[in-house]
C-alpha atoms as a PDB file:
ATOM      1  CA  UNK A   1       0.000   0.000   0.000  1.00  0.00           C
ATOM      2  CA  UNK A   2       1.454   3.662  -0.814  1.00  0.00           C
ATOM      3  CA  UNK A   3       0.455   7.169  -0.910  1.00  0.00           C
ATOM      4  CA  UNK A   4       1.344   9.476  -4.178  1.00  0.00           C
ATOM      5  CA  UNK A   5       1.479  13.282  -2.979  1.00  0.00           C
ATOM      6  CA  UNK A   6       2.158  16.146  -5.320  1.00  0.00           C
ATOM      7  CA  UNK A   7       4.801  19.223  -4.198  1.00  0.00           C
ATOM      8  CA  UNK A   8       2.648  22.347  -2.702  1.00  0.00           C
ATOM      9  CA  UNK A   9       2.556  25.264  -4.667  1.00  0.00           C
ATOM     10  CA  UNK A  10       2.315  27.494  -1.566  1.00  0.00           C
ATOM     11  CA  UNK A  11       2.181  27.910   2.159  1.00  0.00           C
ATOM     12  CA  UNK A  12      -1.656  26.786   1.834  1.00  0.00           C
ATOM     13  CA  UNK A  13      -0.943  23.832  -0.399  1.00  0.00           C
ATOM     14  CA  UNK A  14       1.949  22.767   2.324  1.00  0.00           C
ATOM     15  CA  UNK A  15      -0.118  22.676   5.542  1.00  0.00           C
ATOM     16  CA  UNK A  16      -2.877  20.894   3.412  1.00  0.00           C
ATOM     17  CA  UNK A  17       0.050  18.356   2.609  1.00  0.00           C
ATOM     18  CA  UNK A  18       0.917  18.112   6.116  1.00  0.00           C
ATOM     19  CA  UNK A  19      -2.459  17.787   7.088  1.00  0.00           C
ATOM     20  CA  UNK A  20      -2.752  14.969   4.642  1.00  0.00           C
ATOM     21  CA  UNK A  21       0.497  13.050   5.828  1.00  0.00           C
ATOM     22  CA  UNK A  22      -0.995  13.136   9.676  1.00  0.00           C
ATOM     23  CA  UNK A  23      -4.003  11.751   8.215  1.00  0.00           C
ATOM     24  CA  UNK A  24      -2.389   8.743   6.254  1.00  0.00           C
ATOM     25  CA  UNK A  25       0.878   7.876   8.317  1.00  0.00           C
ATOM     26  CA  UNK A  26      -1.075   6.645  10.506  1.00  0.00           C
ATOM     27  CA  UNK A  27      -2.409   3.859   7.629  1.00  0.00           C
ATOM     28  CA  UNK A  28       1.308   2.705   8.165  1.00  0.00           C
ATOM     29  CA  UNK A  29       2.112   2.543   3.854  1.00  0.00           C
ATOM     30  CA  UNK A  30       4.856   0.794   2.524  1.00  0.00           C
ATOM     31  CA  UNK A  31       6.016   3.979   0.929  1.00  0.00           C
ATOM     32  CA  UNK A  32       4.865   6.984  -0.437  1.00  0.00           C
ATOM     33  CA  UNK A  33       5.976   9.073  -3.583  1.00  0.00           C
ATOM     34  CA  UNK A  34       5.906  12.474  -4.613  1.00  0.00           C
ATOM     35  CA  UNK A  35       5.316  13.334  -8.099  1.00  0.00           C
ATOM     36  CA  UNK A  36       8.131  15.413 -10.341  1.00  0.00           C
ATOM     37  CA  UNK A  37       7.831  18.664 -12.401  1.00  0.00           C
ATOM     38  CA  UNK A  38      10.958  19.261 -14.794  1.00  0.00           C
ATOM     39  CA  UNK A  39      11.027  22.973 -14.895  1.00  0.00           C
ATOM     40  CA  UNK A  40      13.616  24.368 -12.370  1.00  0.00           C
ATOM     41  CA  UNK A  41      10.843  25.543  -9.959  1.00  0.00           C
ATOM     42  CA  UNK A  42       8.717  22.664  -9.931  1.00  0.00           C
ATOM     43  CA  UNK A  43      11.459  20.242  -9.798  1.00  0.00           C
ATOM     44  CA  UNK A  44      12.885  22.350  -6.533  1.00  0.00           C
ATOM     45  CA  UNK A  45       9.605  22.273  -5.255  1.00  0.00           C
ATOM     46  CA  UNK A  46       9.379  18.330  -5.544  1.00  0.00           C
ATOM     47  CA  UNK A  47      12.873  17.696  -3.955  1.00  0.00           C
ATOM     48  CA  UNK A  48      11.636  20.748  -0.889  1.00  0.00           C
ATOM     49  CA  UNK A  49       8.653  17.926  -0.845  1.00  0.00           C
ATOM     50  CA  UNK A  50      10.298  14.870  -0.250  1.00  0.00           C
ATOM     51  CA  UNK A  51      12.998  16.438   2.150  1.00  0.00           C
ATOM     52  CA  UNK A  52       9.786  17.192   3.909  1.00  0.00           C
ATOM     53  CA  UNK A  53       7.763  14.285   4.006  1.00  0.00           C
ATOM     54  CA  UNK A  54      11.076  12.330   5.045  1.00  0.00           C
ATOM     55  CA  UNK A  55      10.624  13.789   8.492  1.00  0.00           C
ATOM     56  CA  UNK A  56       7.074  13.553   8.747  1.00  0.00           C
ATOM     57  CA  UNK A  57       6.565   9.947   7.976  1.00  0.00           C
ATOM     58  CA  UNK A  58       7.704   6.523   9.074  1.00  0.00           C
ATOM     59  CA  UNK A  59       7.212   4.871   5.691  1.00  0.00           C
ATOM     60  CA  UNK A  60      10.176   4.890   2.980  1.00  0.00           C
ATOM     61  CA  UNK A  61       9.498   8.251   0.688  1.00  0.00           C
ATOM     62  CA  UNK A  62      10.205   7.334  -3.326  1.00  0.00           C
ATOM     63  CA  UNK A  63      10.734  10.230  -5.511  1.00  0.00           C
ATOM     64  CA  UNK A  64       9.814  10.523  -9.166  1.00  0.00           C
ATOM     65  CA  UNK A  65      11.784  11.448 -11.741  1.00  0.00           C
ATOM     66  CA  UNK A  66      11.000  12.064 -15.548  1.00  0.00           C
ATOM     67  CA  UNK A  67      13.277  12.907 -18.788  1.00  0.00           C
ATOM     68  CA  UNK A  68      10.988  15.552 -20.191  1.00  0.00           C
ATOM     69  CA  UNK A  69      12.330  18.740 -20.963  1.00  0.00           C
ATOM     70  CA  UNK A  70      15.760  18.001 -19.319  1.00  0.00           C
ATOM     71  CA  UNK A  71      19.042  17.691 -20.286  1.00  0.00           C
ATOM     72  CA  UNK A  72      21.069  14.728 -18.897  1.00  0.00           C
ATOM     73  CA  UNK A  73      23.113  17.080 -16.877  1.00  0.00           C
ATOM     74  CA  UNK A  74      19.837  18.382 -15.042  1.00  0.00           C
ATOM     75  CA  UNK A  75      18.699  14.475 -14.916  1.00  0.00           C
ATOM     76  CA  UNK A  76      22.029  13.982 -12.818  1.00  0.00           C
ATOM     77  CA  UNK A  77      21.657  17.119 -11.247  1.00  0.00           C
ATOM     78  CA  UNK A  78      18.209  15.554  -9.825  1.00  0.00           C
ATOM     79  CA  UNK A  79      19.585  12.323  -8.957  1.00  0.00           C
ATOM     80  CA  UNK A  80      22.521  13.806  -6.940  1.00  0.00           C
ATOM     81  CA  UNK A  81      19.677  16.036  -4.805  1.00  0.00           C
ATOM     82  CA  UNK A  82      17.920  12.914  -3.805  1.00  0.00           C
ATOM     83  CA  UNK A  83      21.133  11.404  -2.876  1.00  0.00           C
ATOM     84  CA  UNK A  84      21.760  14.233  -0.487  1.00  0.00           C
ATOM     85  CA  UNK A  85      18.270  13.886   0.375  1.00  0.00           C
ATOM     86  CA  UNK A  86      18.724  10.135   1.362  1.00  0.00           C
ATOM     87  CA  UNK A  87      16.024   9.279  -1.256  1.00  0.00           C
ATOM     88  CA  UNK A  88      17.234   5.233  -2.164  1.00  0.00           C
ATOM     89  CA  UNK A  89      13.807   4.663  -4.142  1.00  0.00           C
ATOM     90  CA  UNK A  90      13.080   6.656  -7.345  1.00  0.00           C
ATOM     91  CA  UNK A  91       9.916   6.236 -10.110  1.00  0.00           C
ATOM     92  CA  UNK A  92      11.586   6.978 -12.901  1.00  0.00           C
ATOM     93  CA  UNK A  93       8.884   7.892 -15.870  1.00  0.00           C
ATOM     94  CA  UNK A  94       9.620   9.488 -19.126  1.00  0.00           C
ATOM     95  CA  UNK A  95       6.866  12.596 -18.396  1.00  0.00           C
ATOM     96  CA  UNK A  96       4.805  14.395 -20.867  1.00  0.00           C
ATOM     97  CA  UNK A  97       5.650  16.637 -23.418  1.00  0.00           C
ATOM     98  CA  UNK A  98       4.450  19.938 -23.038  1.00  0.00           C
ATOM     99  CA  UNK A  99       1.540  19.768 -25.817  1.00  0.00           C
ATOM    100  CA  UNK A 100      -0.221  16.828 -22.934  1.00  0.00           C
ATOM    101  CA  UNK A 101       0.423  13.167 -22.872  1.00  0.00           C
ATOM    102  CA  UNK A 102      -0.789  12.725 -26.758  1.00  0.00           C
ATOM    103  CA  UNK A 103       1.233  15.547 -28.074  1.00  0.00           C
ATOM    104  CA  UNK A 104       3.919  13.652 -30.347  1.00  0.00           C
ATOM    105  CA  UNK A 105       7.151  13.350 -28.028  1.00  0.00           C
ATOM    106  CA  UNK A 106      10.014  15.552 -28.255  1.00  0.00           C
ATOM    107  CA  UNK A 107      13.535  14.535 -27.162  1.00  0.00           C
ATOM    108  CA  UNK A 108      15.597  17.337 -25.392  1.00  0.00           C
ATOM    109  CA  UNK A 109      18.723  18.102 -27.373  1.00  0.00           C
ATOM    110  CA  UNK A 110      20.634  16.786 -24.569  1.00  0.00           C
ATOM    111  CA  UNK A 111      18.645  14.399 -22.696  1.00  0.00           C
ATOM    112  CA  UNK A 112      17.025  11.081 -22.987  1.00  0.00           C
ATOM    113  CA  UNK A 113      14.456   9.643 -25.115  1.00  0.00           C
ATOM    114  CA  UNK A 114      12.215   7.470 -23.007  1.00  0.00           C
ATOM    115  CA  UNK A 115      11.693   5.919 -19.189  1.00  0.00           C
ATOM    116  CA  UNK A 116      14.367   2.791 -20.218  1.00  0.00           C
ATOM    117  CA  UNK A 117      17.225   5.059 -20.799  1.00  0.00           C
ATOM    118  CA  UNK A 118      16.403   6.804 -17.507  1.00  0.00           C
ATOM    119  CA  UNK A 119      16.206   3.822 -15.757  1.00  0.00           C
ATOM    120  CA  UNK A 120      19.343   2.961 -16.708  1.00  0.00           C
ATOM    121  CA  UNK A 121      20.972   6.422 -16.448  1.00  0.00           C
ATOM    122  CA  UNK A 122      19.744   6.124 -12.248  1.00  0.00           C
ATOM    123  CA  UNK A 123      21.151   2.476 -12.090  1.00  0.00           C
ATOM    124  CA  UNK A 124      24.368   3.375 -12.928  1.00  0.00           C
ATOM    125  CA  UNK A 125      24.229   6.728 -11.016  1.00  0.00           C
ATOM    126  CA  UNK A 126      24.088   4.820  -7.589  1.00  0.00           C
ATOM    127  CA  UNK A 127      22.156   1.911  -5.105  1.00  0.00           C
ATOM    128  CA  UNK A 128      18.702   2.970  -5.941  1.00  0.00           C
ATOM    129  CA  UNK A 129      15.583   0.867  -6.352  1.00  0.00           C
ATOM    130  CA  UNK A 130      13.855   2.278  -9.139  1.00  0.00           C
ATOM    131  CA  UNK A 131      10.351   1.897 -10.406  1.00  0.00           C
ATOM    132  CA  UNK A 132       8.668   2.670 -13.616  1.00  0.00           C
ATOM    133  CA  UNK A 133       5.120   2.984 -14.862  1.00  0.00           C
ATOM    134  CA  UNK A 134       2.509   0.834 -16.629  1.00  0.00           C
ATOM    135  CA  UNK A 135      -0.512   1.346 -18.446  1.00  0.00           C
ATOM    136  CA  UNK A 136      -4.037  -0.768 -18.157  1.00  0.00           C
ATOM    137  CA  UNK A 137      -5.674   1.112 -20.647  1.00  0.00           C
ATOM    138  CA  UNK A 138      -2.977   1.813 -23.237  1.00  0.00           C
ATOM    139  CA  UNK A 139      -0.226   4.631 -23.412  1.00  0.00           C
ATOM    140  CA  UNK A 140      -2.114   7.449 -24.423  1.00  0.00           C
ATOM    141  CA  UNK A 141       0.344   8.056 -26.870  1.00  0.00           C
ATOM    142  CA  UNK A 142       0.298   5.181 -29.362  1.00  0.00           C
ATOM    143  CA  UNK A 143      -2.352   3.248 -27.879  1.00  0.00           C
ATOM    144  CA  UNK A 144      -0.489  -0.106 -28.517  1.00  0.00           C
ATOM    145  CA  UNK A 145      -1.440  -2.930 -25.747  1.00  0.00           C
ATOM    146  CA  UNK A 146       1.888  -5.314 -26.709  1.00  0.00           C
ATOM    147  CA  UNK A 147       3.926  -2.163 -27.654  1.00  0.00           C
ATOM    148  CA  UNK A 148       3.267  -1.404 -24.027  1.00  0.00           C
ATOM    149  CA  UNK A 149       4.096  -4.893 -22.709  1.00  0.00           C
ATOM    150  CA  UNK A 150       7.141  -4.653 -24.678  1.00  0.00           C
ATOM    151  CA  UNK A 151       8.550  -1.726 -23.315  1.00  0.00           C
ATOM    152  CA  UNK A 152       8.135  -2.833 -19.904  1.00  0.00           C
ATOM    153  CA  UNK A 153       9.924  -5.712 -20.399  1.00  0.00           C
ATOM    154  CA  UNK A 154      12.494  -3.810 -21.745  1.00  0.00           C
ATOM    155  CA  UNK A 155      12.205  -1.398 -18.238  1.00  0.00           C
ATOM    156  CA  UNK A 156      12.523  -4.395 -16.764  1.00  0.00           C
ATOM    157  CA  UNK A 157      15.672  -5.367 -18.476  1.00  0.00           C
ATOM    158  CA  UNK A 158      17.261  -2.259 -17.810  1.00  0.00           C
ATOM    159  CA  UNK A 159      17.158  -2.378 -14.061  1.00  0.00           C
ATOM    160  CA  UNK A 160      14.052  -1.758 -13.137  1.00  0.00           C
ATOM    161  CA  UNK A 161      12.071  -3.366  -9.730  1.00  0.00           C
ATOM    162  CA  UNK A 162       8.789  -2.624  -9.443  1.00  0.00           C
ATOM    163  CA  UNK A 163       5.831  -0.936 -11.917  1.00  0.00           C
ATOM    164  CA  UNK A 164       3.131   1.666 -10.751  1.00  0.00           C
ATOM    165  CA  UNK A 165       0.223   1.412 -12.943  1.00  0.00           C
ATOM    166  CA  UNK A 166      -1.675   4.560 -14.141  1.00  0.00           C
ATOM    167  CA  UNK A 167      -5.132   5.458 -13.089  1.00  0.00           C
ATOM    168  CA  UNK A 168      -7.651   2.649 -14.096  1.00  0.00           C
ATOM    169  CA  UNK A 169     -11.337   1.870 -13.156  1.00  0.00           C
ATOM    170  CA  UNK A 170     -11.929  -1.647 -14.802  1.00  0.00           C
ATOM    171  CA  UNK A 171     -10.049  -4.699 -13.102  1.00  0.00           C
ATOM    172  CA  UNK A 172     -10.122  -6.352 -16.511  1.00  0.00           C
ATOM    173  CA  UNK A 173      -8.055  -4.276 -17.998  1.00  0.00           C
ATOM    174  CA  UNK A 174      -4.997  -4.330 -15.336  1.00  0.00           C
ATOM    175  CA  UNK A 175      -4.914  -8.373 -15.206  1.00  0.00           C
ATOM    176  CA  UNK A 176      -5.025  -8.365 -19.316  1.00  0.00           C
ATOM    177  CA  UNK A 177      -1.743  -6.329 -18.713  1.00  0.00           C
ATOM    178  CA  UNK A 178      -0.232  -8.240 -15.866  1.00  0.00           C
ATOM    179  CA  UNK A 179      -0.904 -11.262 -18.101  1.00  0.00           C
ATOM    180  CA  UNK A 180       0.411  -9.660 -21.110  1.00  0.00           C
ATOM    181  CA  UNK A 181       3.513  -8.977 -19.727  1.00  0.00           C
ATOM    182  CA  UNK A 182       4.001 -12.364 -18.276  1.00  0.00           C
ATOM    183  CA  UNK A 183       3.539 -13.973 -21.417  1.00  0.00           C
ATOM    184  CA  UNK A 184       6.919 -12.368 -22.359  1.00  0.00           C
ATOM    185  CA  UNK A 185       8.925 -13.476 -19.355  1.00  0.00           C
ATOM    186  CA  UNK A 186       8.573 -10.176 -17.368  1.00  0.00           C
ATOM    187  CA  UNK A 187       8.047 -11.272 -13.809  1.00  0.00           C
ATOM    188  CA  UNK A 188       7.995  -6.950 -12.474  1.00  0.00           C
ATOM    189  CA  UNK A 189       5.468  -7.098  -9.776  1.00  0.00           C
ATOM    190  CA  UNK A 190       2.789  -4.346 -10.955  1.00  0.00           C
ATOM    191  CA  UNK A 191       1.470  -2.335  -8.063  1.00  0.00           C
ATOM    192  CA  UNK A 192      -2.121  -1.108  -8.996  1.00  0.00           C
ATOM    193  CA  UNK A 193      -2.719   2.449  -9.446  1.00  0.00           C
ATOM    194  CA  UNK A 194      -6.380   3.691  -8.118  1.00  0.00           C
ATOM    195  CA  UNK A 195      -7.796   7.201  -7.774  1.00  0.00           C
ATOM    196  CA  UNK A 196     -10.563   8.045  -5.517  1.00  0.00           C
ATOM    197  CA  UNK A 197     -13.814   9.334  -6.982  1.00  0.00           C
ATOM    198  CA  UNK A 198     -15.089  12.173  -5.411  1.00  0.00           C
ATOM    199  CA  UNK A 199     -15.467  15.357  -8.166  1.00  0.00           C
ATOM    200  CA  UNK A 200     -17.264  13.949 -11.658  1.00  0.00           C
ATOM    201  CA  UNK A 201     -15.554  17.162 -13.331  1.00  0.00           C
ATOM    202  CA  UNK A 202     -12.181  16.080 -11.836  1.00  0.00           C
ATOM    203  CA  UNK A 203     -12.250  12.377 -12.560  1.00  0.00           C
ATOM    204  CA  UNK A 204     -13.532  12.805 -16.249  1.00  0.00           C
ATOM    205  CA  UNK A 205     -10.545  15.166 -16.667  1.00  0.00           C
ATOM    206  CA  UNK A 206      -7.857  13.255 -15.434  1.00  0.00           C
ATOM    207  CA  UNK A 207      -9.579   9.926 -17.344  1.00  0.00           C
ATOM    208  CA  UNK A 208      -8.925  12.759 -20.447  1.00  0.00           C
ATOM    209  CA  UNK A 209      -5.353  13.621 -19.450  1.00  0.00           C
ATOM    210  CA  UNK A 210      -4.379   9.949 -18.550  1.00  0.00           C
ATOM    211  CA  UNK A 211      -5.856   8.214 -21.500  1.00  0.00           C
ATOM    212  CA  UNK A 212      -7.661   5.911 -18.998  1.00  0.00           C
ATOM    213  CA  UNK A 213     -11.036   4.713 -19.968  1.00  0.00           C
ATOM    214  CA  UNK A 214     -14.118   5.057 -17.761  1.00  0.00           C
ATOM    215  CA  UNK A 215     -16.472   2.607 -18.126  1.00  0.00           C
ATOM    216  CA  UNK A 216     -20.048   2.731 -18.963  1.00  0.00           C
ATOM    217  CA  UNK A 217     -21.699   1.823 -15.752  1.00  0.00           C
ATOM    218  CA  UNK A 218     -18.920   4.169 -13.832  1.00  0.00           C
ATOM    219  CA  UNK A 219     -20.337   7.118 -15.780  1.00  0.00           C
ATOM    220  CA  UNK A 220     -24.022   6.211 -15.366  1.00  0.00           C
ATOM    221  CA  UNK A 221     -23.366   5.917 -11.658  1.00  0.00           C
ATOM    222  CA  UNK A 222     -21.675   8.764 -11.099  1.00  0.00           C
ATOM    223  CA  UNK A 223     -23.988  11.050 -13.450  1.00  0.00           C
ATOM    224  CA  UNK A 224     -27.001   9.929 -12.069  1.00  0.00           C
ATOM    225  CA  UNK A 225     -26.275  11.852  -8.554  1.00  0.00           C
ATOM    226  CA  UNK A 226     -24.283  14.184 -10.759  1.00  0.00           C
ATOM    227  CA  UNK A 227     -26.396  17.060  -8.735  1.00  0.00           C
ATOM    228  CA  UNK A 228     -26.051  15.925  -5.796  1.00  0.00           C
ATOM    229  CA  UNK A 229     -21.369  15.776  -4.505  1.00  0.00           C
ATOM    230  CA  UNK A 230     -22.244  13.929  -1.489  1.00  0.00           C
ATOM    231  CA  UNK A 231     -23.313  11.093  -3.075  1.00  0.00           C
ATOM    232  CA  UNK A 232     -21.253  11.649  -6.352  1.00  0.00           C
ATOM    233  CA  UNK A 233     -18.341  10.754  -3.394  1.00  0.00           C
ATOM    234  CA  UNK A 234     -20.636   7.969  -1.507  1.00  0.00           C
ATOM    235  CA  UNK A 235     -20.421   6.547  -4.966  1.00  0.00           C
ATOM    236  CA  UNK A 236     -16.763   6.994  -6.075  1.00  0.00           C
ATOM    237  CA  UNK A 237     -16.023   5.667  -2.375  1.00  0.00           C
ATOM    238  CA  UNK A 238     -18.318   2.556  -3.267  1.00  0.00           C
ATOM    239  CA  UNK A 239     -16.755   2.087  -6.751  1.00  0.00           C
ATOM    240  CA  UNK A 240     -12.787   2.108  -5.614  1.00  0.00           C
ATOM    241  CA  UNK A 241     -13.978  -0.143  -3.092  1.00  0.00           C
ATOM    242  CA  UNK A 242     -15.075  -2.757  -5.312  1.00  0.00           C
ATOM    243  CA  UNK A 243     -12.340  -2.084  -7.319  1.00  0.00           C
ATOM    244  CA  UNK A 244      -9.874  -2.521  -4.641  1.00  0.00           C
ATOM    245  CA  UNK A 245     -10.897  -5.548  -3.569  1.00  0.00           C
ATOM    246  CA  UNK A 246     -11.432  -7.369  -7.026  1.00  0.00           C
ATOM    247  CA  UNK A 247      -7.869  -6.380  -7.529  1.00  0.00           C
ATOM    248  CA  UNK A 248      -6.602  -8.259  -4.201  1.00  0.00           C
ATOM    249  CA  UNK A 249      -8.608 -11.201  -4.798  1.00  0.00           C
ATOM    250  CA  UNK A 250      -7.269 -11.752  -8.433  1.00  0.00           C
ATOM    251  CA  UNK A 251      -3.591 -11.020  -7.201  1.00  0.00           C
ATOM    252  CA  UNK A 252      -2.490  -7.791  -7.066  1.00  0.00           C
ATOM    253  CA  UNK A 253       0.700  -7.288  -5.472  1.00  0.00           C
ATOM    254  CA  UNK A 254      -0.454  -3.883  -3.985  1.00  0.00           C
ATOM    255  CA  UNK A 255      -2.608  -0.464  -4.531  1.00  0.00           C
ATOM    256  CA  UNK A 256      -1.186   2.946  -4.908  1.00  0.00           C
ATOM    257  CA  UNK A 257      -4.027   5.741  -3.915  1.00  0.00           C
ATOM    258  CA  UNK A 258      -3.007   8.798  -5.833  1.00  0.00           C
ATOM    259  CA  UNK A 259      -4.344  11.118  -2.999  1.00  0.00           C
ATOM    260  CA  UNK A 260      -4.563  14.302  -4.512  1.00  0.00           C
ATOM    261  CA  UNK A 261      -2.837  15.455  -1.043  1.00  0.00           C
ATOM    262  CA  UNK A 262      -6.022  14.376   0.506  1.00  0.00           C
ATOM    263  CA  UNK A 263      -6.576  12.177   3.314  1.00  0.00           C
ATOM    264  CA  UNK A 264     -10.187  11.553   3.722  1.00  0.00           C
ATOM    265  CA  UNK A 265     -11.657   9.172   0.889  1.00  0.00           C
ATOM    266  CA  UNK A 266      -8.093   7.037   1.330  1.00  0.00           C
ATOM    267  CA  UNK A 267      -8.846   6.494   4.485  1.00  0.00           C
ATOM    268  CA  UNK A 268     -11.856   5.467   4.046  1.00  0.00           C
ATOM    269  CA  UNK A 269     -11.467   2.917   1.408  1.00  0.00           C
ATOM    270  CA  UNK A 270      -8.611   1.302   3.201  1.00  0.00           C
ATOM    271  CA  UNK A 271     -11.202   1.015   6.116  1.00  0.00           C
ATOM    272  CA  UNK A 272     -13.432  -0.420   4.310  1.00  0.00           C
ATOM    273  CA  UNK A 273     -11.223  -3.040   2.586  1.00  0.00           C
ATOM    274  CA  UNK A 274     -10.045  -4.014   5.921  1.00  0.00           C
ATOM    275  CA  UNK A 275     -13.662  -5.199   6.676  1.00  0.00           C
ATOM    276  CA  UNK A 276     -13.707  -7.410   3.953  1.00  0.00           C
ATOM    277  CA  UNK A 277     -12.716 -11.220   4.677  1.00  0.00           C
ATOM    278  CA  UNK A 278      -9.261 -12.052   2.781  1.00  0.00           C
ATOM    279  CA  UNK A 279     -10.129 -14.124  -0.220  1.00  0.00           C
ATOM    280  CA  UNK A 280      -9.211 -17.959  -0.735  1.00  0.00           C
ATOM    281  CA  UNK A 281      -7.745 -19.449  -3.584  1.00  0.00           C
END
């Protein structure tokens, strides 16, 4: 189980993220990550963040890192600040070009060209445990199921531990990846990657941004208390739930909540899952 926290933007955003962290450590997470901007403020921001949560939480604190709009130089320069930091775990994605995740990809001059090369630039750069991402639904990119099990194979190959899927809402589609990938030999356990419902505005924009797809029924059950954003999160709550626990019982190795540097609906699916009997094979 792991939290994913974003770096505040302000002295608001930063007592919300403490706020947060009091309300999760006590959920006792395997880890928790902090998401990566590559512009020089952002990406200060982000290593401010996880020099933060480090003393704020028992749980080891993973740091992403992306090769989008950076040069290898500023790649290192990253890597050496979460050294310093004492960061040992690092998600290492390639990151979005600036025209959004379907925009056609443009390498920096001097940088790298995808999430393998990174992951083998932060091997070789010192004793890290890096992890990389996956996609249920497709890249958003190319939209290429075995393209994608490919490539993380080839993550895989280059050094790499552990995948975090991106945000899904049908089962189906993350154990058609796991078994995609195993057909090739990749044995990567594949952490599942699950955002909380609680906004239908949000969630359908994020589904937009992330390429994932939202099913059918999702959409009829969220838009049917549309009017109505206590039950829009009742529902959402309801839905991850189900979700969650589908994922267990078919052999998930894990669930990431990407928290939004909230506490609240987290916590409240975890509690729920913990009601639920453990599943027999």
């Amino acid at each position: 189980m792991s939290f994913e926290f974003f770096p505040p933007r302000d002295d608001a955003g930063q007592t919300q993220l403490l706020d947060t962290i009091a309300g999760l450590d006590p959920l006792r997470p395997d880890f928790v990550s902090v998401t990566y901007g590559a512009s020089g403020s952002t990406r200060a921001r982000t290593i401010d963040a996880t020099r933060l949560i480090q003393t704020r939480i028992e749980a080891v604190t993973m740091a992403h890192l992306t090769c989008a709009s950076q040069s290898v130089d500023e790649i290192r320069g990253a890597i050496d600040a979460y050294t310093e930091a004492g960061v040992s775990h690092i998600l290492a994605v390639r990151g979005d070009p600036a025209g959004g995740p379907t925009a056609p990809w443009e390498r920096h001059p001097d940088g790298l060209d995808n999430a393998t090369e990174l992951v083998r630039l932060i091997k070789a750069s010192g004793d890290f445990c890096v992890g990389v991402a996956a996609f249920p639904d497709g890249h958003p990119e190319h939209h290429d199921f075995d393209l994608d099990a490919r490539i993380l194979a080839e993550k895989e190959q280059a050094g790499a531990e552990f995948a975090i899927t991106q945000l899904f809402f049908d089962a189906e589609a993350y154990f058609r990846l796991v078994e995609r990938v195993r057909r090739l030999g990749c044995r990567l356990p594949i952490i599942a990657g699950i955002m909380p419902v609680t906004n239908v505005a949000q969630i359908e924009r994020f589904a937009a941004f992330s390429g994932a797809d939202l099913p059918q029924h999702l959409v009829a059950r969220l838009h049917a208390v549309a009017d109505d954003p206590a039950a829009v999160r009742a529902v959402g709550i309801e839905v991850a739930t189900e979700l969650c626990d589908r994922l267990l019982a078919g052999g998930a190795p894990g669930l990431q909540f990407f928290t939004q540097n909230r506490s609240r609906a987290t916590a409240e699916i975890l509690a729920r899952l913990r009601e639920i009997p453990p599943h027999r094979a």
